[in-house]
N, C-alpha and C. Protein backbone atom coordinates (compact mmCIF):
# COMPACT_ATOMS: atom_id res chain seq x y z
N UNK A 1 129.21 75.00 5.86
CA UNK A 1 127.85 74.77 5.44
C UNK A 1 127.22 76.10 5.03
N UNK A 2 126.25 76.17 3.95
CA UNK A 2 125.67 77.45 3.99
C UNK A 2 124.75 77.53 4.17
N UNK A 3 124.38 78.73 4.86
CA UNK A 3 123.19 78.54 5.13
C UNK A 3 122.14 79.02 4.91
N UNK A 4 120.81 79.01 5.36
CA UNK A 4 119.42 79.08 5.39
C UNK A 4 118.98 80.29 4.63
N UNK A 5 119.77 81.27 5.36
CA UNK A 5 119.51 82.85 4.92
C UNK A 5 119.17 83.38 3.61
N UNK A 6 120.25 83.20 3.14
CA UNK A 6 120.54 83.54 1.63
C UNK A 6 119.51 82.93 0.74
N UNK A 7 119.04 83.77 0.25
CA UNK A 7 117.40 83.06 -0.88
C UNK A 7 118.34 81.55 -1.64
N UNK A 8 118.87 82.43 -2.55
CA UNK A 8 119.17 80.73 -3.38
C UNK A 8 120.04 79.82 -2.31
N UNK A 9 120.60 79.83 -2.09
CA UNK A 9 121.51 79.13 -0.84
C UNK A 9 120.40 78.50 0.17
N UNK A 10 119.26 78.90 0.23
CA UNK A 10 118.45 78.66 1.34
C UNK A 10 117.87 77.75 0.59
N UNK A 11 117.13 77.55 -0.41
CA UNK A 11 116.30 77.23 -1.21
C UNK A 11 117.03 76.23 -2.31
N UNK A 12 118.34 76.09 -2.38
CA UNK A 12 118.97 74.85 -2.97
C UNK A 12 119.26 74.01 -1.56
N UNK A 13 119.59 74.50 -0.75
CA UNK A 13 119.48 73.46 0.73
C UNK A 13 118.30 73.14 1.21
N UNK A 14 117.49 73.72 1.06
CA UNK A 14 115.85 73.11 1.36
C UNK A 14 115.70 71.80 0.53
N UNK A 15 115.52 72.25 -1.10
CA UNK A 15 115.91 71.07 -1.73
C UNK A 15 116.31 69.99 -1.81
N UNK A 16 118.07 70.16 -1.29
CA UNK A 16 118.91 68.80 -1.54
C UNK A 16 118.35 67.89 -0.26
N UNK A 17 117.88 69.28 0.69
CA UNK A 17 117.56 68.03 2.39
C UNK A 17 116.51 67.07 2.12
N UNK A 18 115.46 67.64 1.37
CA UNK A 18 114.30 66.51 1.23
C UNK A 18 114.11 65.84 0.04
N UNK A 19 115.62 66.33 -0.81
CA UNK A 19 115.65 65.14 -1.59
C UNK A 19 116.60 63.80 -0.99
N UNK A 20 117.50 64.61 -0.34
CA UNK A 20 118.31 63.25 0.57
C UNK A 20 117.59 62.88 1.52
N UNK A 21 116.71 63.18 2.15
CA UNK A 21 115.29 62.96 2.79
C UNK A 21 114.67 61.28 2.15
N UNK A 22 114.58 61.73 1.00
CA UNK A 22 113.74 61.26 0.43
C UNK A 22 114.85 59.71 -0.52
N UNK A 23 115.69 59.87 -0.46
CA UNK A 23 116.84 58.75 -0.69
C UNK A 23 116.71 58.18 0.78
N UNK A 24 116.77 58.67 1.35
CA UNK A 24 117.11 57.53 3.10
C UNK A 24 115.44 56.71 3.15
N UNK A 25 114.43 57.61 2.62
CA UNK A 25 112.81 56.59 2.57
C UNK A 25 112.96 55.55 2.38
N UNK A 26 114.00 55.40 0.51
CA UNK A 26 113.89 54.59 -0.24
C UNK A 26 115.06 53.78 -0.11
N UNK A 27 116.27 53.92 0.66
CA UNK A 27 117.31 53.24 1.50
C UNK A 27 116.09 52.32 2.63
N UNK A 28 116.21 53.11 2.97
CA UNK A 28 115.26 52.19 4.16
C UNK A 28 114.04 51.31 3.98
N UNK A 29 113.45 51.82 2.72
CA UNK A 29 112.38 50.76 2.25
C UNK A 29 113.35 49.67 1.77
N UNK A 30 114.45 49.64 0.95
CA UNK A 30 115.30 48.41 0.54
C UNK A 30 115.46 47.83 1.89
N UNK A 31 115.85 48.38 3.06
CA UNK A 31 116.45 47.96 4.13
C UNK A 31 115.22 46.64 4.65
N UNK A 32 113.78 47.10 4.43
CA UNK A 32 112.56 46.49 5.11
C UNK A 32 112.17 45.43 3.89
N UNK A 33 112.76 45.74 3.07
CA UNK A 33 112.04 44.79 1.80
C UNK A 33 113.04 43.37 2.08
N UNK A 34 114.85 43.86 2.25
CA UNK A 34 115.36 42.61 2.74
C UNK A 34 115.42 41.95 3.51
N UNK A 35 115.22 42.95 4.41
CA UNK A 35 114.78 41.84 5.97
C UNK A 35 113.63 40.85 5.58
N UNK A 36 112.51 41.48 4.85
CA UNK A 36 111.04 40.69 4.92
C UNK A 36 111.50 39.27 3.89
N UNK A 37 112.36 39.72 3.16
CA UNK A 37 112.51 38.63 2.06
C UNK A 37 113.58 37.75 3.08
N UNK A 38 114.11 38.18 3.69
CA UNK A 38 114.92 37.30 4.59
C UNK A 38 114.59 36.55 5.56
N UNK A 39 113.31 37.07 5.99
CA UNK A 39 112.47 36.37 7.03
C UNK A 39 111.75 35.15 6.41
N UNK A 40 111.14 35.81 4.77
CA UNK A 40 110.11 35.11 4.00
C UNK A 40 111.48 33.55 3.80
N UNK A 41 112.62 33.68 3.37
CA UNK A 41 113.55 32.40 3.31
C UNK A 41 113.58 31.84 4.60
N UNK A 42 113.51 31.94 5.60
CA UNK A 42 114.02 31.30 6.72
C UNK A 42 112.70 30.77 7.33
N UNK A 43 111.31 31.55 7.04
CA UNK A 43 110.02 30.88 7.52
C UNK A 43 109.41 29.76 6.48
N UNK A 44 109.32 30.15 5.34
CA UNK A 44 108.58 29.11 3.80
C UNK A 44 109.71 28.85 3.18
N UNK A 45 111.22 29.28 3.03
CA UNK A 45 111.96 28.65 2.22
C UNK A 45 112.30 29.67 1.07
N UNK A 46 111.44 30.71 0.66
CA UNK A 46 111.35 31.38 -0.60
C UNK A 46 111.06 33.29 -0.46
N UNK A 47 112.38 33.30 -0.19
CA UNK A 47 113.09 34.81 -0.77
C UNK A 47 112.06 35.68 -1.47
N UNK A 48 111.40 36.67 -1.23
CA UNK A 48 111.18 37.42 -2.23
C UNK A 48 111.29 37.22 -3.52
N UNK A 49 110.65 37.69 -4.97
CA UNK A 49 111.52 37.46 -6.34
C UNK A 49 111.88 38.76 -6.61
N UNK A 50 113.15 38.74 -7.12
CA UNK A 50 113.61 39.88 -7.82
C UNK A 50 113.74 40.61 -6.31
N UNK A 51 114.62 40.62 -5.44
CA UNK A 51 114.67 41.53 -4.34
C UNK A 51 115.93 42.23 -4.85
N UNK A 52 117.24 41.16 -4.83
CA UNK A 52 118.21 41.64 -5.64
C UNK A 52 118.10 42.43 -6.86
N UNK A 53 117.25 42.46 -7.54
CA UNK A 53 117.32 43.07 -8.54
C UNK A 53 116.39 44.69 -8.42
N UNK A 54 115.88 44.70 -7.32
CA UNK A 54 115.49 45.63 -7.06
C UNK A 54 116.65 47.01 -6.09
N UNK A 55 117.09 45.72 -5.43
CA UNK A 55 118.07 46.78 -4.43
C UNK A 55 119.33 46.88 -5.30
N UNK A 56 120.01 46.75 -6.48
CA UNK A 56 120.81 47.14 -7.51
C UNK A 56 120.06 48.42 -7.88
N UNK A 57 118.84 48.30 -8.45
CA UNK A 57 117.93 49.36 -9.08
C UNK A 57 117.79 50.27 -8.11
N UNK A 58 117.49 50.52 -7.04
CA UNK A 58 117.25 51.34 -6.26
C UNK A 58 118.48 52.46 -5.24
N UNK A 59 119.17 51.18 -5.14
CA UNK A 59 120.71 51.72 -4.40
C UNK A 59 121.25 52.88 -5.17
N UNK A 60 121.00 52.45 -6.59
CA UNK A 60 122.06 53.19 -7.21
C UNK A 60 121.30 54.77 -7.15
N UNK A 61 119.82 54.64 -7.68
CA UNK A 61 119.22 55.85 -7.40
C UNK A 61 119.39 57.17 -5.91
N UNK A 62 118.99 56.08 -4.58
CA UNK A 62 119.49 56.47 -3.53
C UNK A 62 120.88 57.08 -3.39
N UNK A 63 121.80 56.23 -3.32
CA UNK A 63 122.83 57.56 -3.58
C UNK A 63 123.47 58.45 -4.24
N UNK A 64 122.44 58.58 -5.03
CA UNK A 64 123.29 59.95 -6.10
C UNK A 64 122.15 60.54 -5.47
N UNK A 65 120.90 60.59 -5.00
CA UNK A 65 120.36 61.38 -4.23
C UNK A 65 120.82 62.12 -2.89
N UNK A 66 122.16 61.09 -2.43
CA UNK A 66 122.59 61.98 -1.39
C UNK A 66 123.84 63.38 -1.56
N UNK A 67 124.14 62.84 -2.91
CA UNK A 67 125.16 63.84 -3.46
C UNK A 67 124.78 65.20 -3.41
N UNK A 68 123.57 66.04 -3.91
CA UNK A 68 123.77 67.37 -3.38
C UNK A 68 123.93 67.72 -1.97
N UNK A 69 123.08 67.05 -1.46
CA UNK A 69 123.00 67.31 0.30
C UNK A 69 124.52 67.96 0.82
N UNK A 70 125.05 66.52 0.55
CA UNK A 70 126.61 66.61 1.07
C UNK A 70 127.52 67.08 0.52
N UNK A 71 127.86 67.75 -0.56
CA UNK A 71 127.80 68.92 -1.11
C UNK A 71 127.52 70.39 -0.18
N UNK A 72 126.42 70.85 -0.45
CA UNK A 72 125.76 71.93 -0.24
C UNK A 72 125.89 71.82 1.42
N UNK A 73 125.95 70.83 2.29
CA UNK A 73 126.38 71.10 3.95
C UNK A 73 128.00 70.56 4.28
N UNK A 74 128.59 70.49 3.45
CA UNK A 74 130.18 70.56 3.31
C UNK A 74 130.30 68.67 3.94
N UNK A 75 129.60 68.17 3.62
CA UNK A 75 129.50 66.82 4.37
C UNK A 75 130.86 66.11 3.69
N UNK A 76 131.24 66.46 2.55
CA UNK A 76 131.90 65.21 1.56
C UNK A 76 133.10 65.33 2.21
N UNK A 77 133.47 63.64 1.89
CA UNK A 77 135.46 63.61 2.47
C UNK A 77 136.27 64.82 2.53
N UNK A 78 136.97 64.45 3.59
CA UNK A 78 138.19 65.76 3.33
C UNK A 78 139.40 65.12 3.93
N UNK A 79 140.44 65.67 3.79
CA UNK A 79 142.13 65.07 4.08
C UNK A 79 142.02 66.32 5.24
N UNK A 80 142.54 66.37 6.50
CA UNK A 80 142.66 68.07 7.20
C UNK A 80 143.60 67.98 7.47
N UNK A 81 144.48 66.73 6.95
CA UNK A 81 146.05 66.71 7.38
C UNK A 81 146.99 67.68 6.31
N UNK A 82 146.19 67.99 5.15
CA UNK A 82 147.00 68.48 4.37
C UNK A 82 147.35 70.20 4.57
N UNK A 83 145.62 70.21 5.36
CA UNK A 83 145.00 71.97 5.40
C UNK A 83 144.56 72.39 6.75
N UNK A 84 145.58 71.68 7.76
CA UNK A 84 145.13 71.37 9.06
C UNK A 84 146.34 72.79 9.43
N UNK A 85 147.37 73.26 8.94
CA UNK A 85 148.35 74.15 8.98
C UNK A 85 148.43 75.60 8.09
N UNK A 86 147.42 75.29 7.26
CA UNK A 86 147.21 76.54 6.39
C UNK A 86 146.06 77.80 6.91
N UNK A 87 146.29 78.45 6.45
CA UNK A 87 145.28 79.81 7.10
C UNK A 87 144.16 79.91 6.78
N UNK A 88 142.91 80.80 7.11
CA UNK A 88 141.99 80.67 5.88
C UNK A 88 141.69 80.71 4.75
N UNK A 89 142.66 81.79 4.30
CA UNK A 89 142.44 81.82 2.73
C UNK A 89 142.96 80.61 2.04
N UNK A 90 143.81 80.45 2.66
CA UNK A 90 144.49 79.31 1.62
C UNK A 90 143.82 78.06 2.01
N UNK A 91 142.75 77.79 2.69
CA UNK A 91 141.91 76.83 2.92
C UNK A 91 140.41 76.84 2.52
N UNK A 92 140.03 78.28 2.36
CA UNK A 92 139.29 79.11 1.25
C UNK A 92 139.07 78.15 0.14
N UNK A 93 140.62 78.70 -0.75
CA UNK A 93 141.08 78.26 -1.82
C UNK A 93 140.91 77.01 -1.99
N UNK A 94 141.29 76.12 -0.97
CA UNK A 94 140.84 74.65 -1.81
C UNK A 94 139.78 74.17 -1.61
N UNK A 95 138.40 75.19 -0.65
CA UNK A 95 137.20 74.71 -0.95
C UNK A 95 136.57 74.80 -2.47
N UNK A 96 137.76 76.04 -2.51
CA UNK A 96 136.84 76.13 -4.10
C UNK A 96 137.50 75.60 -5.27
N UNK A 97 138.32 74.41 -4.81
CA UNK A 97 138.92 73.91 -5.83
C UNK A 97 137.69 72.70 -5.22
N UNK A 98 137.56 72.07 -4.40
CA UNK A 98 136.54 71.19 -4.15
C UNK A 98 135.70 71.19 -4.84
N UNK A 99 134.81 72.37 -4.65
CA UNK A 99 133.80 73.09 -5.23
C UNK A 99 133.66 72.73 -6.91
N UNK A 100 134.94 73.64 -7.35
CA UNK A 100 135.41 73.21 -9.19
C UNK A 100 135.20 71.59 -9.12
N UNK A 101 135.91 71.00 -8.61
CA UNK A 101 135.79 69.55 -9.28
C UNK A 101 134.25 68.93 -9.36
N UNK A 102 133.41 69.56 -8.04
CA UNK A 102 132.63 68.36 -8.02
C UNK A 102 131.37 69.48 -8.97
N UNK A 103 131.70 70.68 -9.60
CA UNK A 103 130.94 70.98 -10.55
C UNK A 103 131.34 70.15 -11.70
N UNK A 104 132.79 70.34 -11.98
CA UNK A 104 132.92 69.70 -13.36
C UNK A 104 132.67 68.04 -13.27
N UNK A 105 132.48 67.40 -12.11
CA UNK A 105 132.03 65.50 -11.83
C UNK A 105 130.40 65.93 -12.44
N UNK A 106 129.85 66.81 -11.88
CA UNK A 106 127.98 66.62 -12.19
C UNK A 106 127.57 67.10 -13.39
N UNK A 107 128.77 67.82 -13.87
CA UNK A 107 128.33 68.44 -15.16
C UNK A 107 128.68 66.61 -15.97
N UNK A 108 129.98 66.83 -16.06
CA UNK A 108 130.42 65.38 -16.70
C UNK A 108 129.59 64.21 -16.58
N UNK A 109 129.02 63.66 -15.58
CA UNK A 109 127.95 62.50 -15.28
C UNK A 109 126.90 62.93 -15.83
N UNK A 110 126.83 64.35 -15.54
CA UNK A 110 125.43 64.61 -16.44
C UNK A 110 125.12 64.19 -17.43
N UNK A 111 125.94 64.91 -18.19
CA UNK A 111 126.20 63.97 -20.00
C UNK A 111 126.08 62.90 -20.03
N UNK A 112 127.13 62.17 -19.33
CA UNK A 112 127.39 60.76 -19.64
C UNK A 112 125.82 60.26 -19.48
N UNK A 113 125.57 60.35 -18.20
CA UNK A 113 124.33 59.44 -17.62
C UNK A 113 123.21 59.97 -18.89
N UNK A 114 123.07 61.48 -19.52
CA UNK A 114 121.54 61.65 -20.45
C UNK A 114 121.91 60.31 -21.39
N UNK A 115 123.30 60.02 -22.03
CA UNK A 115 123.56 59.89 -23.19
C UNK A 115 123.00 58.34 -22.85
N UNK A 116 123.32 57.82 -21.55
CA UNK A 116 123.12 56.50 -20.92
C UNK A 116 121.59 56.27 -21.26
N UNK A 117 120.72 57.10 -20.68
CA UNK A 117 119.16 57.13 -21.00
C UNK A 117 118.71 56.80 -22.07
N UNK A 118 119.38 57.92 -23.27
CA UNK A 118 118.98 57.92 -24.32
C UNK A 118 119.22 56.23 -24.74
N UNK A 119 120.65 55.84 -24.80
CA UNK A 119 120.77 53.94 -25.21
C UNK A 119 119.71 53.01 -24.97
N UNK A 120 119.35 53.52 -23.16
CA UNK A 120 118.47 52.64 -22.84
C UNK A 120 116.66 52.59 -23.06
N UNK A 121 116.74 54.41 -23.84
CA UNK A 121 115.44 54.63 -24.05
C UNK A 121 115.46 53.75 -25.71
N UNK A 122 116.42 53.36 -26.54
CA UNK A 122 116.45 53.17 -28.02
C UNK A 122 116.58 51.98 -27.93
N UNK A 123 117.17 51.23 -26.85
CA UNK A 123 117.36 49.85 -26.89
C UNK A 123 116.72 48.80 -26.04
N UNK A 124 116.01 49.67 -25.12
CA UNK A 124 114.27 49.16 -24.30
C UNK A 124 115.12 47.79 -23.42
N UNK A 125 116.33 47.54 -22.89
CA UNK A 125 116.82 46.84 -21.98
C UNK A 125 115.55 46.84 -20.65
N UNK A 126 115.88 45.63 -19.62
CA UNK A 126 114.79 45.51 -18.85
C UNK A 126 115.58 44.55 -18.08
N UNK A 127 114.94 44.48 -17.02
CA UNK A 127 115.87 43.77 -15.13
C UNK A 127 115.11 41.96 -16.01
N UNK A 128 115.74 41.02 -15.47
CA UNK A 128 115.46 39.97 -15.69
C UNK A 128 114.50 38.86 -15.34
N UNK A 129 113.95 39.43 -14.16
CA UNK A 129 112.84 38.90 -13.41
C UNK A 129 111.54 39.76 -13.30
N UNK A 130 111.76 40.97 -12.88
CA UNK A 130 110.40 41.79 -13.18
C UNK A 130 110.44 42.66 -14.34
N UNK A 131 111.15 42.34 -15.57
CA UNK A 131 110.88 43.47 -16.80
C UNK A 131 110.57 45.09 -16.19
N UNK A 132 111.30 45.57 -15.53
CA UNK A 132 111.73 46.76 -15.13
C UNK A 132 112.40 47.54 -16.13
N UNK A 133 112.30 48.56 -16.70
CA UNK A 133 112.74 48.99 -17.99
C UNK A 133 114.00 49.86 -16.95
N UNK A 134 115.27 49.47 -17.68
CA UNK A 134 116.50 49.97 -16.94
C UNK A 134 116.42 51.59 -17.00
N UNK A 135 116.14 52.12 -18.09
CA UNK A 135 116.16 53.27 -18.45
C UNK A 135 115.45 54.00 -16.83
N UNK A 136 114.02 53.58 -16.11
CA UNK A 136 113.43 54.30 -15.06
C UNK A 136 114.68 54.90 -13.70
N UNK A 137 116.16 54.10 -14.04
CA UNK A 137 117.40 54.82 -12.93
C UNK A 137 117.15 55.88 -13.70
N UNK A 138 117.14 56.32 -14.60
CA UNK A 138 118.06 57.88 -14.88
C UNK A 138 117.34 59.02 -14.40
N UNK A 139 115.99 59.00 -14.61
CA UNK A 139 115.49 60.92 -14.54
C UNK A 139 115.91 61.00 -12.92
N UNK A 140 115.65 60.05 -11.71
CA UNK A 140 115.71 60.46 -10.39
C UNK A 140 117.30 60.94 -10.36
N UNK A 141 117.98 59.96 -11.00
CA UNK A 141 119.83 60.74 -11.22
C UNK A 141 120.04 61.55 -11.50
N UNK A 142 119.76 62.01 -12.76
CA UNK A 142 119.87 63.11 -13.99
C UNK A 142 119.53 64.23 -12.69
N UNK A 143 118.34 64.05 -11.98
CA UNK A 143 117.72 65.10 -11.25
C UNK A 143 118.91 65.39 -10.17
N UNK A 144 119.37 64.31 -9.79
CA UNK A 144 120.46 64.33 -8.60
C UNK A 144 121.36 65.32 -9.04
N UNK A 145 122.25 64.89 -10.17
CA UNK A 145 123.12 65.24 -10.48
C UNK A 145 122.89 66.91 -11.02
N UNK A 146 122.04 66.85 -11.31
CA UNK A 146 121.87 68.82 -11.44
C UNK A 146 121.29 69.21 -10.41
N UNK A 147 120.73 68.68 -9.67
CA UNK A 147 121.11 69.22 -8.14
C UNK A 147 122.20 69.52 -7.28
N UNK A 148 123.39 68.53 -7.20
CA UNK A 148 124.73 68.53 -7.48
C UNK A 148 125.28 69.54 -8.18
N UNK A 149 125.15 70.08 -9.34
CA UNK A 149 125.55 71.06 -9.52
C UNK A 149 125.05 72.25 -9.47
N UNK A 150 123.98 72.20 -9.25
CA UNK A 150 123.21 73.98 -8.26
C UNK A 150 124.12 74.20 -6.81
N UNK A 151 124.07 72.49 -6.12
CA UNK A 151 124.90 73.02 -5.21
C UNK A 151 126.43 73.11 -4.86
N UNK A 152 127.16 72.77 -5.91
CA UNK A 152 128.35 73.12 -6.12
C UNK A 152 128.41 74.34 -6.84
N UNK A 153 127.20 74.76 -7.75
CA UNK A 153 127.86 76.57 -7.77
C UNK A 153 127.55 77.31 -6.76
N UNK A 154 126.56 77.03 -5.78
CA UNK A 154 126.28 77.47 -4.40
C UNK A 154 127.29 77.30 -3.64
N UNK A 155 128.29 76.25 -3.06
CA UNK A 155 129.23 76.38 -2.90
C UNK A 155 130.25 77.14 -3.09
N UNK A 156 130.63 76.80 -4.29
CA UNK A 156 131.64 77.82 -5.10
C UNK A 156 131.32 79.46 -5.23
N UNK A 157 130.18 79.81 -5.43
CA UNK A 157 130.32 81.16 -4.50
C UNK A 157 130.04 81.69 -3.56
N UNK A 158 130.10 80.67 -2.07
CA UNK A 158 130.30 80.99 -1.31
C UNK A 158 131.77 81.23 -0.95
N UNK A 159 131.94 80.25 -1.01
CA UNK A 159 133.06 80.32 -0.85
C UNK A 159 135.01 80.97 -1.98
N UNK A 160 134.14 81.26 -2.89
CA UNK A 160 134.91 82.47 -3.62
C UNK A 160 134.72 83.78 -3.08
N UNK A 161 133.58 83.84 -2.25
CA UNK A 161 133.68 85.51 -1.16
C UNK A 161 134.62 84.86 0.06
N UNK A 162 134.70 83.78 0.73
CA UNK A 162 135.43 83.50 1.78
C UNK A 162 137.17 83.45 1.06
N UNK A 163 136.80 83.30 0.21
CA UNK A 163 138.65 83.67 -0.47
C UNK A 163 138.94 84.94 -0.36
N UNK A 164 137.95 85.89 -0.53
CA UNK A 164 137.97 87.16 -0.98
C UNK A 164 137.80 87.94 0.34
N UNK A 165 137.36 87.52 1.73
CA UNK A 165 137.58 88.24 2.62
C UNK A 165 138.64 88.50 3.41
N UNK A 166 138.23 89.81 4.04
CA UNK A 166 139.43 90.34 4.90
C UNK A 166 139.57 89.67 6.09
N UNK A 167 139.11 88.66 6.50
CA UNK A 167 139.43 87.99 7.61
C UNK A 167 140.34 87.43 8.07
N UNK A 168 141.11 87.14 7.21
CA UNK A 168 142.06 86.29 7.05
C UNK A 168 143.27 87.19 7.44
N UNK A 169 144.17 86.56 8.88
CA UNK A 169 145.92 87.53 8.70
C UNK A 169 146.46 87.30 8.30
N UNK A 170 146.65 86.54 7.06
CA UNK A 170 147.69 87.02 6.08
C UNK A 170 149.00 85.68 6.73
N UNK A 171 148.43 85.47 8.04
CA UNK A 171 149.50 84.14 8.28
C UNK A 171 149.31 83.05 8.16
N UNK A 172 150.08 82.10 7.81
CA UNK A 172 150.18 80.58 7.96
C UNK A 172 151.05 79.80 8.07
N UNK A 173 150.86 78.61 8.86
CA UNK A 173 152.11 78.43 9.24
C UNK A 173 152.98 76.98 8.87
């Protein structure tokens, strides 16, 4: 994890926390909206409208909001069976191959997802029950995802000095 100290390092983790902060609000408001619509079927008969179509719309926003977080506090999957025998450097090394990929995933989604906007800004698509203009997923993403990659180059040079230190003996086994 990196931490606090370091100005940008401090200040892209301030960030990603209360933006993943701020994804668990809106997780959890879906969480209260289905219960209520679930209660509302089982007391009058009649579901919420458009609940489903809201928690599609929203889910998807929510977790690409959690993507820098976990990122930037080393949260994301890992195998340790592979690097459970290797030394530090050479475990270094494949943080910052970690690191590389999930810059080149946010750079790549990046694109994809503006180019996504742009379709949906030219072709004015909309949710089927509340005319929700589809296009309103992207800026909270777009935002994710270059957050995502502030904190994968935060990552990545952190951990390109942890390749680069002398800490490491040189053994592994």
């Amino acid at each position: 994890m990196l931490d606090e100290g370091c100005a940008p390092r401090g200040w892209i983790l301030r960030i990603t926390r209360g933006w993943a902060l701020l994804g668990g609000v809106l997780t959890m408001g879906l969480a209260l909206m289905t219960a209520g619509s679930a209660v509302s079927n089982l007391l009058i008969g009649k579901p919420f409208a458009a609940d489903y179509e809201l928690v599609k719309h929203v889910i998807a926003i929510a977790i690409f909001m959690f993507l820098p977080y976990c990122q930037i506090t080393g949260a994301n999957v890992s195998v340790d069976i592979f690097t459970e025998r290797m030394g530090p450097r050479k475990k270094a090394a494949m943080a910052v191959l970690s690191s590389v990929l999930a810059l080149a995933f946010a750079v790549l989604m990046l694109v994809q997802m503006y180019g996504g906007l742009q379709s949906y800004l030219k072709y004015r698509e909309v949710t089927p029950v509340l005319n929700l203009p589809l296009w309103t997923a992207f800026p909270p993403i777009l935002l994710s995802l270059a957050l995502l990659a502030l904190a994968a180059c935060a990552t990545l040079m952190a951990q390109l000095r942890a390749v680069r230190s002398p800490h490491d003996d040189g053994t592994s086994a």
